[in-house]
C-alpha atoms as a PDB file:
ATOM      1  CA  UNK A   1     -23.492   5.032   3.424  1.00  0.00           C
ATOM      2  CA  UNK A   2     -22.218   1.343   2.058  1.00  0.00           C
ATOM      3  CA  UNK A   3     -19.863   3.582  -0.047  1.00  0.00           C
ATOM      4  CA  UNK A   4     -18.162   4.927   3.185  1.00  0.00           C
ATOM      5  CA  UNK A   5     -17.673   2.340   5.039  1.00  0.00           C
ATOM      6  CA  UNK A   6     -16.285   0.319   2.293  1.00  0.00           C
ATOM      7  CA  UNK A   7     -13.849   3.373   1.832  1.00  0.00           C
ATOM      8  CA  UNK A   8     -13.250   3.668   5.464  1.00  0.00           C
ATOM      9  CA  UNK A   9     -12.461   0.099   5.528  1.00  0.00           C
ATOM     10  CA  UNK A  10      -9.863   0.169   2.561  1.00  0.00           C
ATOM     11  CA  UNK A  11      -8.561   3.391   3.542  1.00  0.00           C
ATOM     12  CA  UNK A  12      -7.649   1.733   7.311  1.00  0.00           C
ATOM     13  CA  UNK A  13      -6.592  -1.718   5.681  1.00  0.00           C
ATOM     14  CA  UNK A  14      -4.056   0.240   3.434  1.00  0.00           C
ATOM     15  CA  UNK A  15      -2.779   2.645   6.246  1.00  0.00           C
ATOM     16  CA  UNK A  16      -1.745  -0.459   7.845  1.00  0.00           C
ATOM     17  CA  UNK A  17      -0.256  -2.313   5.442  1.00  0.00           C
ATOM     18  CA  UNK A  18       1.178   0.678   4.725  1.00  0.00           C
ATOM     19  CA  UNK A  19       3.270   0.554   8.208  1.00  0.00           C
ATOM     20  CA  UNK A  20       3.909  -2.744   7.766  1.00  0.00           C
ATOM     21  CA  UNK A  21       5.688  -2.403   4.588  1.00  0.00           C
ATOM     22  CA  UNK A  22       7.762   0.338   5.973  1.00  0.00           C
ATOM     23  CA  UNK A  23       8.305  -1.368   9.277  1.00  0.00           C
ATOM     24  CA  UNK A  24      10.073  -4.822   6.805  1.00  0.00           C
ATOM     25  CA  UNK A  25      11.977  -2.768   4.425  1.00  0.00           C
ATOM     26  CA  UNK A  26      13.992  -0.772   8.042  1.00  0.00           C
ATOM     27  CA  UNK A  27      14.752  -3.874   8.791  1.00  0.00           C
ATOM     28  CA  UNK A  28      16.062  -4.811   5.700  1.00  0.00           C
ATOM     29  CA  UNK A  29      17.336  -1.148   4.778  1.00  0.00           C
ATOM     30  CA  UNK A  30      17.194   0.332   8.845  1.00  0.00           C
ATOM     31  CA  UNK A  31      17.735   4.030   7.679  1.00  0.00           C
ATOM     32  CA  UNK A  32      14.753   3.849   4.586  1.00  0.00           C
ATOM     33  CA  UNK A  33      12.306   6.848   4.727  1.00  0.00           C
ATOM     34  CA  UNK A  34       8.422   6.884   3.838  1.00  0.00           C
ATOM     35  CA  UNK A  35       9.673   8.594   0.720  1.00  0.00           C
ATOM     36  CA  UNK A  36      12.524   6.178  -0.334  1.00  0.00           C
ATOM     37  CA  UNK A  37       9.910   3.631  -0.384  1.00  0.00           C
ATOM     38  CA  UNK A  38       8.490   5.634  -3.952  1.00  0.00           C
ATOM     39  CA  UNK A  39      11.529   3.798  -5.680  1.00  0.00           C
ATOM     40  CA  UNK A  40      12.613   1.018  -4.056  1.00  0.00           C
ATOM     41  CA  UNK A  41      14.536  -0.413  -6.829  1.00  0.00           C
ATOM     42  CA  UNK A  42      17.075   1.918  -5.709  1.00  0.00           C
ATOM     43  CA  UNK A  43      17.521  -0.536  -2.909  1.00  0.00           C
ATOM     44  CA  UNK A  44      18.620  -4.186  -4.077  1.00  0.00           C
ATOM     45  CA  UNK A  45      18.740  -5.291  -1.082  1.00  0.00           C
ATOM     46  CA  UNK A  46      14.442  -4.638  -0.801  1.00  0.00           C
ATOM     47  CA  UNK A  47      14.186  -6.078  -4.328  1.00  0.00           C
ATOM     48  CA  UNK A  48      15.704  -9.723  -3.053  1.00  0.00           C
ATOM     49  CA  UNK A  49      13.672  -9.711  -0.045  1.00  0.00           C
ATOM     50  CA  UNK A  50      10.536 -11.983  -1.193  1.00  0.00           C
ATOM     51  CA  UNK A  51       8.547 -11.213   1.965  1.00  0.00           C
ATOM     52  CA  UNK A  52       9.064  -7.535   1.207  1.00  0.00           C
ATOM     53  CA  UNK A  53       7.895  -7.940  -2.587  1.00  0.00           C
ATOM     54  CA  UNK A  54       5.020  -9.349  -1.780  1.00  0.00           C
ATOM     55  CA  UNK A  55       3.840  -7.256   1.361  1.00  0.00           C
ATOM     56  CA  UNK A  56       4.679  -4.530  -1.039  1.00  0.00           C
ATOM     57  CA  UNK A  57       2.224  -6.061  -3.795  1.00  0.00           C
ATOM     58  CA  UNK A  58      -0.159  -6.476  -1.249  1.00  0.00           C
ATOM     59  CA  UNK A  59      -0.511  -2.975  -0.736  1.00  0.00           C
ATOM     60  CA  UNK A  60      -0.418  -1.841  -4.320  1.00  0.00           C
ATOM     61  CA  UNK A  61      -3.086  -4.750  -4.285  1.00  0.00           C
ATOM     62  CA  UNK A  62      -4.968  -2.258  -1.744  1.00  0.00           C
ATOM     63  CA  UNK A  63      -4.504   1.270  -3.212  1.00  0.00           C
ATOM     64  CA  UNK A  64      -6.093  -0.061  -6.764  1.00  0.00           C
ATOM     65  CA  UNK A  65      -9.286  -1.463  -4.493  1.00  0.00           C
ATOM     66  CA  UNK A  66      -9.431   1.901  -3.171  1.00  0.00           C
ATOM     67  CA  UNK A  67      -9.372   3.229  -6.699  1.00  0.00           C
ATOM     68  CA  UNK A  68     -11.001   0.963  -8.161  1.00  0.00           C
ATOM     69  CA  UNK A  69     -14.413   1.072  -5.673  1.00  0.00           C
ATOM     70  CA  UNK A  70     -13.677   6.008  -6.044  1.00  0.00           C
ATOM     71  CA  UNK A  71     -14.548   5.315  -9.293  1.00  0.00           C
ATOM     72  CA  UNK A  72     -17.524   3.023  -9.459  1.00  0.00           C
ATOM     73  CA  UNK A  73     -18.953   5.310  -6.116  1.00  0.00           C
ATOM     74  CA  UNK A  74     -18.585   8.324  -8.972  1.00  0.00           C
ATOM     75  CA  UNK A  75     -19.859   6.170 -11.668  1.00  0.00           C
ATOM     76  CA  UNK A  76     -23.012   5.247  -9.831  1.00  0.00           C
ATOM     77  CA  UNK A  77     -23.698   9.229  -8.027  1.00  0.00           C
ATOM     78  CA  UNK A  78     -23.903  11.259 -11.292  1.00  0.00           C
END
């Protein structure tokens, strides 16, 4: 049960930083789509924004807790 809600928890936490990136880089870049945001080197104008580099890292921050706490969850249920 600790397992899920920890999951839960990081799964909602990186849904909305998730927005939050998106919602920063359209107003830096106001046509960007979900999927531009895959490579956003393509857009110098994100890659000079410090606010959106590290709300970006933030998130990346989130998706390898996520990983990070799949794997021990597996690790510790076989």
């Amino acid at each position: 049960m600790a397992w899920e809600a920890v999951e839960r928890l990081l799964a909602e936490m990186s849904t909305a930083q998730d927005a939050k990136v998106l919602a920063l880089a359209r107003r830096i870049v106001p046509r960007l789509t979900p999927e531009d945001l895959r490579n956003p080197h393509d857009f110098p104008s994100l890659m000079e924004s410090p606010e959106f580099n590290y709300e970006d890292g933030v998130l990346a921050g989130l998706r390898a807790a996520e990983m990070a706490v799949r794997a021990a969850r597996r690790k510790e249920e076989k």
